[in-house]
PDB file of N, CA and C in Angstrom:
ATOM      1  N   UNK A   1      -0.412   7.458   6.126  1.00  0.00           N
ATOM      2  CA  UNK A   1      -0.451   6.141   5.511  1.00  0.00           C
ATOM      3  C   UNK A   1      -0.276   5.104   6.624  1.00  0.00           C
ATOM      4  N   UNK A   2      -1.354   3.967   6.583  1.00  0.00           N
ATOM      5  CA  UNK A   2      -1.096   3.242   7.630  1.00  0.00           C
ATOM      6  C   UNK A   2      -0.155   2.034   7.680  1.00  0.00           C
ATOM      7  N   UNK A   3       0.510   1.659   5.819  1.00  0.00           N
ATOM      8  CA  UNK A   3       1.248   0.280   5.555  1.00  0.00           C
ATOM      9  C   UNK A   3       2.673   0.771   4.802  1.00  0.00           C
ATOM     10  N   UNK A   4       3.289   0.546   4.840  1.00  0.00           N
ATOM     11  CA  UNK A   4       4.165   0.348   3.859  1.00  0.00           C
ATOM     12  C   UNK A   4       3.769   0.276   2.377  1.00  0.00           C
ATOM     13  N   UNK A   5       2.993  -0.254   1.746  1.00  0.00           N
ATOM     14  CA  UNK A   5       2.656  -0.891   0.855  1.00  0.00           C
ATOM     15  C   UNK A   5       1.983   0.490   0.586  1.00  0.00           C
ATOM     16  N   UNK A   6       0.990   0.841   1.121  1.00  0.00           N
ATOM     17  CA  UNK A   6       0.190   2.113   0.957  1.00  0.00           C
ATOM     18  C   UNK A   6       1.635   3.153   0.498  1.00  0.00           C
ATOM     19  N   UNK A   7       2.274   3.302   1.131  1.00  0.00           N
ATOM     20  CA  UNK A   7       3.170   4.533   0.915  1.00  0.00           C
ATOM     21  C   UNK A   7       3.817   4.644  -0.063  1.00  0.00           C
ATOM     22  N   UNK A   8       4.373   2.640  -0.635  1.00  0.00           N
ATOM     23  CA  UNK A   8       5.093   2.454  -1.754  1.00  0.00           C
ATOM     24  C   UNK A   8       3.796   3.131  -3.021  1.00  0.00           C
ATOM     25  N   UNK A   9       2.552   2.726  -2.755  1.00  0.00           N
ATOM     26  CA  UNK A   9       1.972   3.255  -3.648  1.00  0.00           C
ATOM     27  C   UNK A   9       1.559   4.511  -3.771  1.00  0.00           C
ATOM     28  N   UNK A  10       1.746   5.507  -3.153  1.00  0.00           N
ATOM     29  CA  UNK A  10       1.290   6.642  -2.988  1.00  0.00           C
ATOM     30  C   UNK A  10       2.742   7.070  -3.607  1.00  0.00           C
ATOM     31  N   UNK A  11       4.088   6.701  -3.492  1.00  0.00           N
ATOM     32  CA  UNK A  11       5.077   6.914  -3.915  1.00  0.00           C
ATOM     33  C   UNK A  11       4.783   6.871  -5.710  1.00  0.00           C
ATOM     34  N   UNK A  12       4.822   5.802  -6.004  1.00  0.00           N
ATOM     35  CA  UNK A  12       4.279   5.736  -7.223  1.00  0.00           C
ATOM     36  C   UNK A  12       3.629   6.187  -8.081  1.00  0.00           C
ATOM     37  N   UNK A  13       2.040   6.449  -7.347  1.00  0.00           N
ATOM     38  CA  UNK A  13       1.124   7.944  -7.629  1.00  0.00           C
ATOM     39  C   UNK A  13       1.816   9.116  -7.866  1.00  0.00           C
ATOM     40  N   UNK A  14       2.516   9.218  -7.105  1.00  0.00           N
ATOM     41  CA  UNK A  14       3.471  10.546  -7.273  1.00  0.00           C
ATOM     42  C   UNK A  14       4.504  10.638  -8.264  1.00  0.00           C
ATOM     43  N   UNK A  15       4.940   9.713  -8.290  1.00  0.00           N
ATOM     44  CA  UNK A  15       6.264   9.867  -9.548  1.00  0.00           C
ATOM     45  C   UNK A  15       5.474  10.096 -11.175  1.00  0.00           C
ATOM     46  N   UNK A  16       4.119   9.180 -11.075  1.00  0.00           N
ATOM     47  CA  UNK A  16       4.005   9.010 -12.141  1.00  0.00           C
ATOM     48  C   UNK A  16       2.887  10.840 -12.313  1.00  0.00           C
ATOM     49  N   UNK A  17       3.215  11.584 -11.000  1.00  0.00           N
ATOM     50  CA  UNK A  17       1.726  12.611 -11.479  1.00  0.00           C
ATOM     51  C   UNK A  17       0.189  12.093 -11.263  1.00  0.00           C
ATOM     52  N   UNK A  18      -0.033  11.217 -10.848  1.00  0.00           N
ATOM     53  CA  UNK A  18      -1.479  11.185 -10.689  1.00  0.00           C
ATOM     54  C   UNK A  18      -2.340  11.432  -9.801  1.00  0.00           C
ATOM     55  N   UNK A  19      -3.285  12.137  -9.519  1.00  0.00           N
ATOM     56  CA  UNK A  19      -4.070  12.838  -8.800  1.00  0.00           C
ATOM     57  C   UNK A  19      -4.786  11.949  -7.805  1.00  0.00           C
ATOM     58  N   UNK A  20      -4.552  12.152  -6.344  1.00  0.00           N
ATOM     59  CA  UNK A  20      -5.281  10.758  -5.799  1.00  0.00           C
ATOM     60  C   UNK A  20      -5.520  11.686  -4.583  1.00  0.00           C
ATOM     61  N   UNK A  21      -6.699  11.116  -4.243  1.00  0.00           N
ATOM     62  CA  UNK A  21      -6.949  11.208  -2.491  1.00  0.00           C
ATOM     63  C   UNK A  21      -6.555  10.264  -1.533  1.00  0.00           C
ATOM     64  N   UNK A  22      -6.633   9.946  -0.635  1.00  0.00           N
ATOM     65  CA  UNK A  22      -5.764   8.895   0.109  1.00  0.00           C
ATOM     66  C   UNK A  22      -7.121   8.775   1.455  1.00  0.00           C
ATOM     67  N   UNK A  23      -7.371   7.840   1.139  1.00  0.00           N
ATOM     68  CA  UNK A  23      -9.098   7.156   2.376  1.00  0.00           C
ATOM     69  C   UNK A  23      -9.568   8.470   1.992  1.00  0.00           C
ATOM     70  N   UNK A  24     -10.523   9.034   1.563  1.00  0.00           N
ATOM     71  CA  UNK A  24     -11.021   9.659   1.129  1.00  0.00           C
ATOM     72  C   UNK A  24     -12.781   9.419   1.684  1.00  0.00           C
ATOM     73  N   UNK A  25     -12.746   8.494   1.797  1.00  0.00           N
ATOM     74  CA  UNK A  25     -14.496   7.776   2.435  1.00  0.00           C
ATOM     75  C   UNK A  25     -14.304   7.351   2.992  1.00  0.00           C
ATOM     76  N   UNK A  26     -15.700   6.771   3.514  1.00  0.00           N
ATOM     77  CA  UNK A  26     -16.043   5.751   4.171  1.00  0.00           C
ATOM     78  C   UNK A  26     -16.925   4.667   3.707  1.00  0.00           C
ATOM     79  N   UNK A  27     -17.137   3.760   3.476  1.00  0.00           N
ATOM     80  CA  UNK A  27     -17.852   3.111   2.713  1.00  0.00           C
ATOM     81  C   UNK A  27     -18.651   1.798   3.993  1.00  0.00           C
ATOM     82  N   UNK A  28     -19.941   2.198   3.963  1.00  0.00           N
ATOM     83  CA  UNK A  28     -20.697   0.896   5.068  1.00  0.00           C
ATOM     84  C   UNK A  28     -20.521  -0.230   4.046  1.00  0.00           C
ATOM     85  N   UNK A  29     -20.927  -1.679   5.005  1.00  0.00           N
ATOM     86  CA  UNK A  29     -21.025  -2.328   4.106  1.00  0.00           C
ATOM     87  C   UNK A  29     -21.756  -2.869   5.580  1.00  0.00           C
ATOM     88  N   UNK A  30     -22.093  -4.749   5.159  1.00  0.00           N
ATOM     89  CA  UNK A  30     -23.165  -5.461   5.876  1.00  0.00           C
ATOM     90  C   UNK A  30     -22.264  -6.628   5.884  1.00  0.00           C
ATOM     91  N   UNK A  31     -22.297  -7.392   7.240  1.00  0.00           N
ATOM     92  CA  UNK A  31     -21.706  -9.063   6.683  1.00  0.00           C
ATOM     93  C   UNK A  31     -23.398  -9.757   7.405  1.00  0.00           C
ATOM     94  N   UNK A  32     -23.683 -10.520   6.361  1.00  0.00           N
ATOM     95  CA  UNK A  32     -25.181 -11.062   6.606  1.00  0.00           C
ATOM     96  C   UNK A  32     -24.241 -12.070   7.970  1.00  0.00           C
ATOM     97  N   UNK A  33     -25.453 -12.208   8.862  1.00  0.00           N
ATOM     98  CA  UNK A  33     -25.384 -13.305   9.764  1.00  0.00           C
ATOM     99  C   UNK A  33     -26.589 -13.548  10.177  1.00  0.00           C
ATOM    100  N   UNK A  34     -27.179 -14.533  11.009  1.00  0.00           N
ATOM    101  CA  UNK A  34     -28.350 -14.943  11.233  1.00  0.00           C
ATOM    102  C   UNK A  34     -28.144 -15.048  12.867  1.00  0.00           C
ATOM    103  N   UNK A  35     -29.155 -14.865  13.227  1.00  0.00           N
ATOM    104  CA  UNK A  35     -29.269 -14.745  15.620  1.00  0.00           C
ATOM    105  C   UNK A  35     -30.456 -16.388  15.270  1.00  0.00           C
ATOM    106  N   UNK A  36     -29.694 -16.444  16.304  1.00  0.00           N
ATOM    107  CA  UNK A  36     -31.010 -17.645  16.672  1.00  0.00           C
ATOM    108  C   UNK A  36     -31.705 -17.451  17.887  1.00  0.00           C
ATOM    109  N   UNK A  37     -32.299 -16.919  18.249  1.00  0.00           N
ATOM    110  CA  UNK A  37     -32.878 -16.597  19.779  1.00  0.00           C
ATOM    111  C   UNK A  37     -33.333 -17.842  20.799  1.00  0.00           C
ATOM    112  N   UNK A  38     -33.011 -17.489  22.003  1.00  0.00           N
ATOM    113  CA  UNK A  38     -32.896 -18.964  22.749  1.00  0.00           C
ATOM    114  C   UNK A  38     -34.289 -19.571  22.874  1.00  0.00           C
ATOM    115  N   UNK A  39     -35.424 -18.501  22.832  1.00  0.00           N
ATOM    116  CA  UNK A  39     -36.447 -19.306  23.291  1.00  0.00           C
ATOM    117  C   UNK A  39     -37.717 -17.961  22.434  1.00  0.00           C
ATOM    118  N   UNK A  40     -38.676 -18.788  21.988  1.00  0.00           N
ATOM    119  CA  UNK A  40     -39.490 -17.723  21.507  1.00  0.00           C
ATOM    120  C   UNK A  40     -41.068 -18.500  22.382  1.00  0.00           C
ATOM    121  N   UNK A  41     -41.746 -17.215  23.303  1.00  0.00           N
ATOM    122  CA  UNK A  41     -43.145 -17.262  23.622  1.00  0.00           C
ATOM    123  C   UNK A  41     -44.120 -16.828  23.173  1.00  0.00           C
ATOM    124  N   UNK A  42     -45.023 -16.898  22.455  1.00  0.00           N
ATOM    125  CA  UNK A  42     -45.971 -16.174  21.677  1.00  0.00           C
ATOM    126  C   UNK A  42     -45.143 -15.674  20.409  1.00  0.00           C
ATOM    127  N   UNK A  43     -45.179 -14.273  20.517  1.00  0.00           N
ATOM    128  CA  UNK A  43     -44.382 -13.165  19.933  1.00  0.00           C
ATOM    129  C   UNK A  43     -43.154 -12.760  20.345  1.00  0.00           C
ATOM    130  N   UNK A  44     -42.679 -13.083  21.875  1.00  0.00           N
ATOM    131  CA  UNK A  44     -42.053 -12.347  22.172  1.00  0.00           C
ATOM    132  C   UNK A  44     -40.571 -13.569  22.123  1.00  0.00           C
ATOM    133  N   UNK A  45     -39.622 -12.507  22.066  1.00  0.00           N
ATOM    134  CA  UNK A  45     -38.233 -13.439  21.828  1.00  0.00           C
ATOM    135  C   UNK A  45     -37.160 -13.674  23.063  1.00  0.00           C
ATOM    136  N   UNK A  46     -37.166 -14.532  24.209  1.00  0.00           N
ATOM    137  CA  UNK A  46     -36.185 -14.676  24.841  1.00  0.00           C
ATOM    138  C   UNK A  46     -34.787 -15.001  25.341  1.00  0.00           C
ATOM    139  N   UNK A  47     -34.202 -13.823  25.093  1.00  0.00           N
ATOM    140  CA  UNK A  47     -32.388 -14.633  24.655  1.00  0.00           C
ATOM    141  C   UNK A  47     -31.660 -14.317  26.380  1.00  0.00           C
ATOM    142  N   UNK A  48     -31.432 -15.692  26.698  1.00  0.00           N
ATOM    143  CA  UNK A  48     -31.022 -15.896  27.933  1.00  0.00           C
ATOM    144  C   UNK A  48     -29.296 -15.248  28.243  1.00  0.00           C
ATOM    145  N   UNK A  49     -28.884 -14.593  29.005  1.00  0.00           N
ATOM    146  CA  UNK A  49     -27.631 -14.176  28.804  1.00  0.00           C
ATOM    147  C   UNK A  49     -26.756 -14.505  30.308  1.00  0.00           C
ATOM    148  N   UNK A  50     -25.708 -15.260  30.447  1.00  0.00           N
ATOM    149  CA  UNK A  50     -24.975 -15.432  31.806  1.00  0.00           C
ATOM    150  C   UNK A  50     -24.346 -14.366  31.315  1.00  0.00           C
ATOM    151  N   UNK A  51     -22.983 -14.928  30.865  1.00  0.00           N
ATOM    152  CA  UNK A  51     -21.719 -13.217  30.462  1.00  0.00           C
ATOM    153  C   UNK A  51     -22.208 -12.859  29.530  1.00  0.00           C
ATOM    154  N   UNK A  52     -22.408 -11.606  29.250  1.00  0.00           N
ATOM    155  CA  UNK A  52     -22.913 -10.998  28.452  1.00  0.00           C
ATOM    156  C   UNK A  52     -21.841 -10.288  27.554  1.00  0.00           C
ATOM    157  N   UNK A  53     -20.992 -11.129  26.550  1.00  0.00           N
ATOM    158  CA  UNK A  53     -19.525 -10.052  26.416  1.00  0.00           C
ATOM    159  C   UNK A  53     -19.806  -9.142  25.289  1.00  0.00           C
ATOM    160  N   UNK A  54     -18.957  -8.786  24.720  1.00  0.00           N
ATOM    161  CA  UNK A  54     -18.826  -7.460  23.589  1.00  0.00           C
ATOM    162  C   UNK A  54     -19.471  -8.501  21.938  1.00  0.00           C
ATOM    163  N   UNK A  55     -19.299  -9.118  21.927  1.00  0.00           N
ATOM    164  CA  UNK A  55     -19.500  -9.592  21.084  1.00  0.00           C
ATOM    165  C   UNK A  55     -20.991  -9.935  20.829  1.00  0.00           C
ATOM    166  N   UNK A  56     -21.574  -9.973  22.352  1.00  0.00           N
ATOM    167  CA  UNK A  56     -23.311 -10.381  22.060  1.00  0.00           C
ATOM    168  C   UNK A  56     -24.141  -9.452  22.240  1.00  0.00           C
ATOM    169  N   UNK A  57     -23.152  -7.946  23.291  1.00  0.00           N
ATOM    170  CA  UNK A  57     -24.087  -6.517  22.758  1.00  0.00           C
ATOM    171  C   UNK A  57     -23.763  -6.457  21.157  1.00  0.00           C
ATOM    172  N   UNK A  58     -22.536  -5.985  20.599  1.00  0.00           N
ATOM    173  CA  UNK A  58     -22.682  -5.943  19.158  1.00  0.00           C
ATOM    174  C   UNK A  58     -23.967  -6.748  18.468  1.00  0.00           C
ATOM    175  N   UNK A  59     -23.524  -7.455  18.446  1.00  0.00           N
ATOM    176  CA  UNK A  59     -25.246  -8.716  17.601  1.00  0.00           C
ATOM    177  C   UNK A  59     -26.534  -8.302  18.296  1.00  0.00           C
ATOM    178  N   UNK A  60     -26.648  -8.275  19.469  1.00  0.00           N
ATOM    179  CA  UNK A  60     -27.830  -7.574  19.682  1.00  0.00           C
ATOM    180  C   UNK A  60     -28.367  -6.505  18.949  1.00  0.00           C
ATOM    181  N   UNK A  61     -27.395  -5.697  19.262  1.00  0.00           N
ATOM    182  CA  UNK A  61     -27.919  -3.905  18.623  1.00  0.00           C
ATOM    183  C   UNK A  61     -28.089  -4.333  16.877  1.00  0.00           C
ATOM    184  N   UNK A  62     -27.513  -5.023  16.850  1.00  0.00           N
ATOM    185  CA  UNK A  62     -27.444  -5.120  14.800  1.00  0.00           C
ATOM    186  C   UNK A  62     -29.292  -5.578  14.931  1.00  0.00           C
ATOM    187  N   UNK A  63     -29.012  -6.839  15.451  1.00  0.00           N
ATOM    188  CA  UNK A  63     -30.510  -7.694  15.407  1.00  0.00           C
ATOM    189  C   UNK A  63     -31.316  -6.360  15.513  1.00  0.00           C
ATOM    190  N   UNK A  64     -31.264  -5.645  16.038  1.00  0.00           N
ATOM    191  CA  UNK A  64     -32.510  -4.704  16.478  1.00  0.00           C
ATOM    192  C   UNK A  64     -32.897  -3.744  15.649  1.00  0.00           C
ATOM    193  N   UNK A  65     -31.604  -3.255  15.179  1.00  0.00           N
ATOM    194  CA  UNK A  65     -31.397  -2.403  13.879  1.00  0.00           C
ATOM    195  C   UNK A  65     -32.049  -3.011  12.959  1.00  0.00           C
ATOM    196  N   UNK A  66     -31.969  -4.348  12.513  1.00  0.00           N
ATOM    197  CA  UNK A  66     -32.127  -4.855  11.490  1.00  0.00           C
ATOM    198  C   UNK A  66     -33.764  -5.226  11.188  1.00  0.00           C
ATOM    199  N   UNK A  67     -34.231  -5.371  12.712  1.00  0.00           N
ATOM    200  CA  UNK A  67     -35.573  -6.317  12.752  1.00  0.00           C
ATOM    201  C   UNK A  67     -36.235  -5.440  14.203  1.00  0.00           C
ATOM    202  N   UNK A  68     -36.028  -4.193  13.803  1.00  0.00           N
ATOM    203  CA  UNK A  68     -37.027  -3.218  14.654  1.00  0.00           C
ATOM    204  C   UNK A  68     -38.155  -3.705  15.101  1.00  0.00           C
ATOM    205  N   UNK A  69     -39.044  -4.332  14.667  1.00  0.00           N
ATOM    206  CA  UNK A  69     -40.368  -5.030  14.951  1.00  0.00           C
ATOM    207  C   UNK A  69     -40.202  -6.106  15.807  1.00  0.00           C
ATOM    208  N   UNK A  70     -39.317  -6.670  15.637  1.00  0.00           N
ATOM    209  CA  UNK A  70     -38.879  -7.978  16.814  1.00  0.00           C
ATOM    210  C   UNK A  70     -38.921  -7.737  18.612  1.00  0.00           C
ATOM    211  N   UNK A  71     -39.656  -8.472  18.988  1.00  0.00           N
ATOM    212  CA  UNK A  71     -39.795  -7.864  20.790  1.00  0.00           C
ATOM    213  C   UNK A  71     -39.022  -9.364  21.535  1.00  0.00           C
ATOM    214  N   UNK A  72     -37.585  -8.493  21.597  1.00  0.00           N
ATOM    215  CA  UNK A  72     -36.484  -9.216  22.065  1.00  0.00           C
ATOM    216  C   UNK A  72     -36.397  -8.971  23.235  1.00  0.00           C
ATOM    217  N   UNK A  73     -36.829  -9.777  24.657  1.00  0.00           N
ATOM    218  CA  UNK A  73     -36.340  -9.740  25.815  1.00  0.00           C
ATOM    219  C   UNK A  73     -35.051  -9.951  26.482  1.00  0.00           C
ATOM    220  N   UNK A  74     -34.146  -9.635  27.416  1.00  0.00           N
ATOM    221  CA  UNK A  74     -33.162 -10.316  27.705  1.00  0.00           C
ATOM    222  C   UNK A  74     -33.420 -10.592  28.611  1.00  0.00           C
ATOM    223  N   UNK A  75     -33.432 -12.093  29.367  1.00  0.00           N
ATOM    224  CA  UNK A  75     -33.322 -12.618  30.507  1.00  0.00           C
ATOM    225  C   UNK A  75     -31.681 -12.908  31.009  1.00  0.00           C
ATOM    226  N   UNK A  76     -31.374 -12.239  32.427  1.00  0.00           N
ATOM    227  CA  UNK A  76     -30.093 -12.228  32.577  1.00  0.00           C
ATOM    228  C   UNK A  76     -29.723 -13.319  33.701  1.00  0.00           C
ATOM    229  N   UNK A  77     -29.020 -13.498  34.068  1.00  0.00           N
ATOM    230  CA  UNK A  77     -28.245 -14.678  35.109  1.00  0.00           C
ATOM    231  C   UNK A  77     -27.606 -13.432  36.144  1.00  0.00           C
ATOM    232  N   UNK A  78     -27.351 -12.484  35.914  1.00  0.00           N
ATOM    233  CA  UNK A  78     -26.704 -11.848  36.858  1.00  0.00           C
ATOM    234  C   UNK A  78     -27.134 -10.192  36.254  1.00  0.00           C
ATOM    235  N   UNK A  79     -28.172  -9.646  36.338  1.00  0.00           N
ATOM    236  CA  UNK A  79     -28.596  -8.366  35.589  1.00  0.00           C
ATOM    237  C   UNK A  79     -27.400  -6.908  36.470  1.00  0.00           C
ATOM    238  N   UNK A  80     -26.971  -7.585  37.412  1.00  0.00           N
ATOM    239  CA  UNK A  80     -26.497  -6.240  37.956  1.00  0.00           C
ATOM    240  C   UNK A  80     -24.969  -6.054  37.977  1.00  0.00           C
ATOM    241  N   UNK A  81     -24.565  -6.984  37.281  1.00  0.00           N
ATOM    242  CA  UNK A  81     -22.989  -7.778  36.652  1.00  0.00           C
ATOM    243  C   UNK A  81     -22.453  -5.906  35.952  1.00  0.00           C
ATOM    244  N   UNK A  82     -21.494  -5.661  36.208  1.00  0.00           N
ATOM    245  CA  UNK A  82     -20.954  -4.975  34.804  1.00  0.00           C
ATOM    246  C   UNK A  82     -20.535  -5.115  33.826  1.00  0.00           C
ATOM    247  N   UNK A  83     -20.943  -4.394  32.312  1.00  0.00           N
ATOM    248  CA  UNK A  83     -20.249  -5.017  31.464  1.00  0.00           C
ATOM    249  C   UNK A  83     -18.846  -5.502  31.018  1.00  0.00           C
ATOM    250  N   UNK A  84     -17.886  -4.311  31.858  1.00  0.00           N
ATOM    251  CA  UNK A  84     -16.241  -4.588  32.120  1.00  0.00           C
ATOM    252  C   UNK A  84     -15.862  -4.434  33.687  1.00  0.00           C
ATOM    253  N   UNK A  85     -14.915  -4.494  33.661  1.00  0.00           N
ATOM    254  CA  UNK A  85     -14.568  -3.996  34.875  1.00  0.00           C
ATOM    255  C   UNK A  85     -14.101  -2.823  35.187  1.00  0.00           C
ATOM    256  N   UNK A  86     -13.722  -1.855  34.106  1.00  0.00           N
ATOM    257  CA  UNK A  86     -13.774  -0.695  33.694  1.00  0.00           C
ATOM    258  C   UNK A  86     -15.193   0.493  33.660  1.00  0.00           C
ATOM    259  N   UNK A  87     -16.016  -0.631  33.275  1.00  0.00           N
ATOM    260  CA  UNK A  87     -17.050   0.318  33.030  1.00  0.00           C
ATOM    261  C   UNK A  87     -18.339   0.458  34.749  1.00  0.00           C
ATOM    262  N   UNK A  88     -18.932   1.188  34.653  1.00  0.00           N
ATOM    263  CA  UNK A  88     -20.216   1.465  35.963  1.00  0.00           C
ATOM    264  C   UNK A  88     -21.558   1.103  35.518  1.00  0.00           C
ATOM    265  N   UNK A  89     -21.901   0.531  34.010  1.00  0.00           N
ATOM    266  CA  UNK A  89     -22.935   0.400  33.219  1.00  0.00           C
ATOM    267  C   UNK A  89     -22.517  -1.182  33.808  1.00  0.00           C
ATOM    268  N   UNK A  90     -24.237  -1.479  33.944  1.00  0.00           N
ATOM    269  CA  UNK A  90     -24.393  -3.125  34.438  1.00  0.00           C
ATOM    270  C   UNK A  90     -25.401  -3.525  32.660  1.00  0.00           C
ATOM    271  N   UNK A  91     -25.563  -4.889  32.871  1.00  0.00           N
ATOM    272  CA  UNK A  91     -26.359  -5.405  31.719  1.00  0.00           C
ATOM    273  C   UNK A  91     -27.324  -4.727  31.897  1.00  0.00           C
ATOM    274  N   UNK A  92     -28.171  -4.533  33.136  1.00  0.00           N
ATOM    275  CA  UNK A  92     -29.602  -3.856  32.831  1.00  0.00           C
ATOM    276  C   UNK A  92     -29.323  -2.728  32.484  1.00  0.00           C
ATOM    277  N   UNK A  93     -28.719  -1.884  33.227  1.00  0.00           N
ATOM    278  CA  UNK A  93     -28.528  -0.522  32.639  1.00  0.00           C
ATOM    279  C   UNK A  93     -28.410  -0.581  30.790  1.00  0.00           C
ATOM    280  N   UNK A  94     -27.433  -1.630  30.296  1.00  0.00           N
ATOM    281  CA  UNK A  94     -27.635  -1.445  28.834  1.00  0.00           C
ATOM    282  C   UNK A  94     -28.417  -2.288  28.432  1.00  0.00           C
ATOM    283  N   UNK A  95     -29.479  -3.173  28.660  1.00  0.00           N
ATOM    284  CA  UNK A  95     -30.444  -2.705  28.210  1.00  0.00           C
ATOM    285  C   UNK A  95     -31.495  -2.435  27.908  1.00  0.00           C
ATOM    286  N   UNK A  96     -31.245  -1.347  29.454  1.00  0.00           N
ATOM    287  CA  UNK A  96     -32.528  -0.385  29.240  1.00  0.00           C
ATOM    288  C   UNK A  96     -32.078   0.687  28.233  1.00  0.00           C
ATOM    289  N   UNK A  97     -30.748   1.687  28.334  1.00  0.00           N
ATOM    290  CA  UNK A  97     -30.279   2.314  27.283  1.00  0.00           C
ATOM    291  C   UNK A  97     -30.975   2.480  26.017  1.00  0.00           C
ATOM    292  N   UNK A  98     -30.688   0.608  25.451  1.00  0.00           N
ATOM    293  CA  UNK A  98     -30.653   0.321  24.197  1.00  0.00           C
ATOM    294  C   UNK A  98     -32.076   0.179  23.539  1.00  0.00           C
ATOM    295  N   UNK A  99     -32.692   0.090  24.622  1.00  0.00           N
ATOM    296  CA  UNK A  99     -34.487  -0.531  24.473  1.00  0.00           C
ATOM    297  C   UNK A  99     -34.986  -1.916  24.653  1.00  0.00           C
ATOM    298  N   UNK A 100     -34.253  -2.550  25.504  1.00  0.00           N
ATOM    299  CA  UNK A 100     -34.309  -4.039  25.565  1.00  0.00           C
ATOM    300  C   UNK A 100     -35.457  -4.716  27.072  1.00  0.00           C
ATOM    301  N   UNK A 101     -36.004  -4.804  26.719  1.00  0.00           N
ATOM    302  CA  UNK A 101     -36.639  -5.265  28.059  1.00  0.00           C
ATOM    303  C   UNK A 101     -35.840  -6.146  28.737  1.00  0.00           C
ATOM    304  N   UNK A 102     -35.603  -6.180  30.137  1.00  0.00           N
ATOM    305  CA  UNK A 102     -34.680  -7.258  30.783  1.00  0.00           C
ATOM    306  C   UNK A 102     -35.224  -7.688  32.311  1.00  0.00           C
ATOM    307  N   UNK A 103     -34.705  -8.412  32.570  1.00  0.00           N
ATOM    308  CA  UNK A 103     -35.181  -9.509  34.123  1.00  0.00           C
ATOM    309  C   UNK A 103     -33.889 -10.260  34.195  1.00  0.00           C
ATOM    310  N   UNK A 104     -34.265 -10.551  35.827  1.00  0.00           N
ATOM    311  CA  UNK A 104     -33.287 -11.882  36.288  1.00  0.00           C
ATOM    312  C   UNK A 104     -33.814 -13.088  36.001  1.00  0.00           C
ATOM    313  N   UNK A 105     -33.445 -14.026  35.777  1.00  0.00           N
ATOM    314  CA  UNK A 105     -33.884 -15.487  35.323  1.00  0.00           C
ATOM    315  C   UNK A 105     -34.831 -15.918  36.102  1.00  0.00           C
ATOM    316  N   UNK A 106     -34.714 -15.461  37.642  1.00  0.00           N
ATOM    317  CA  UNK A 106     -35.057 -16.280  38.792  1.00  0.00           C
ATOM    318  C   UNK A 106     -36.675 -15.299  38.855  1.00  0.00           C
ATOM    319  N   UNK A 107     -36.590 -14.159  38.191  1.00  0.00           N
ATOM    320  CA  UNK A 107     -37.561 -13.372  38.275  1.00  0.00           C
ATOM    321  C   UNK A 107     -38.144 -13.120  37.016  1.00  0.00           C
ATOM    322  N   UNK A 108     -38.864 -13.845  35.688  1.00  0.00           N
ATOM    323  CA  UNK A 108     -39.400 -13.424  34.614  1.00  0.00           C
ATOM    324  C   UNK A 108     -40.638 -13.151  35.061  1.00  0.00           C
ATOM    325  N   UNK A 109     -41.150 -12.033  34.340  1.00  0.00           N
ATOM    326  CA  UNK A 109     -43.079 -11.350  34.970  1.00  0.00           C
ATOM    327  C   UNK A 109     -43.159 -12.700  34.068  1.00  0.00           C
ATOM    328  N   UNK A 110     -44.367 -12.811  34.780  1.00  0.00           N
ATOM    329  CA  UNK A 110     -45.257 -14.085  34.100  1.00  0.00           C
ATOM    330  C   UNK A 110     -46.086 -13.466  32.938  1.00  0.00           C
ATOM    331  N   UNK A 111     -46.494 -12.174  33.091  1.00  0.00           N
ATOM    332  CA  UNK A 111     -47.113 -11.548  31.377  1.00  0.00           C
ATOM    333  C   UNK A 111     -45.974 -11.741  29.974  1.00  0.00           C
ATOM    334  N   UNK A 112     -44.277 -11.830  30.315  1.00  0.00           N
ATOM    335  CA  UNK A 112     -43.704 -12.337  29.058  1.00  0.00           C
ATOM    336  C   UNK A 112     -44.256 -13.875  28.937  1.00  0.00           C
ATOM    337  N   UNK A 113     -44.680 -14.361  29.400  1.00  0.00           N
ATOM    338  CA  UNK A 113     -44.802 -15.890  29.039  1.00  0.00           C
ATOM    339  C   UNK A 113     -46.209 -16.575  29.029  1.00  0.00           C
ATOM    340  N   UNK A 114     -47.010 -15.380  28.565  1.00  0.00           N
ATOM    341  CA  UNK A 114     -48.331 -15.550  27.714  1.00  0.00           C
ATOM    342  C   UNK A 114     -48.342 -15.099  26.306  1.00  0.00           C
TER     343      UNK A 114
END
């Protein structure tokens, strides 16, 4: 049991006899949010990234999950940055991983921007 409250009730369950499982599942769920991408060329979607923190891989990978068809580039400010200081994975490395096409700012191929 992870609360107090949980235990008082599981206490309860018990006195009174009633048959319970305790987290028993898992249940997904979704919180809708919307990406705004920094720059769109043609088709293709360019989201510019300096720090790249935990919070904008998460939203990435969702976006991608969500909108598979979407051809999301990342243009980086520093592609060879790591993501922590803990970790040996740089932004490009994730994401190439993830499936993300990526570049340095100072270097976009000129075929994304036809």
């Amino acid at each position: 049991m992870r609360s107090g409250l949980e235990i008082q009730v599981a206490e309860l369950l018990d006195e009174l006899k009633i048959d319970y499982e305790y987290e028993p599942d898992k249940v997904n769920y979704v919180i809708e949010a919307r990406y705004i991408p920094d720059f769109k060329v043609g088709d293709v979607y360019l989201e510019a990234k300096g720090f790249f923190k935990p919070s904008d891989r998460r939203k990435m990978l969702a976006v991608k999950k969500c909108n598979p068809d979407l051809d999301i580039r990342l243009v980086f400010q520093a592609p060879y940055n790591k993501i922590s200081k803990r970790s040996k994975t740089t932004y490009a490395k994730w994401a190439e991983k993830h499936g993300f096409p990526w570049c340095a700012y100072y270097a976009i191929p000129i075929n994304w921007l036809r």
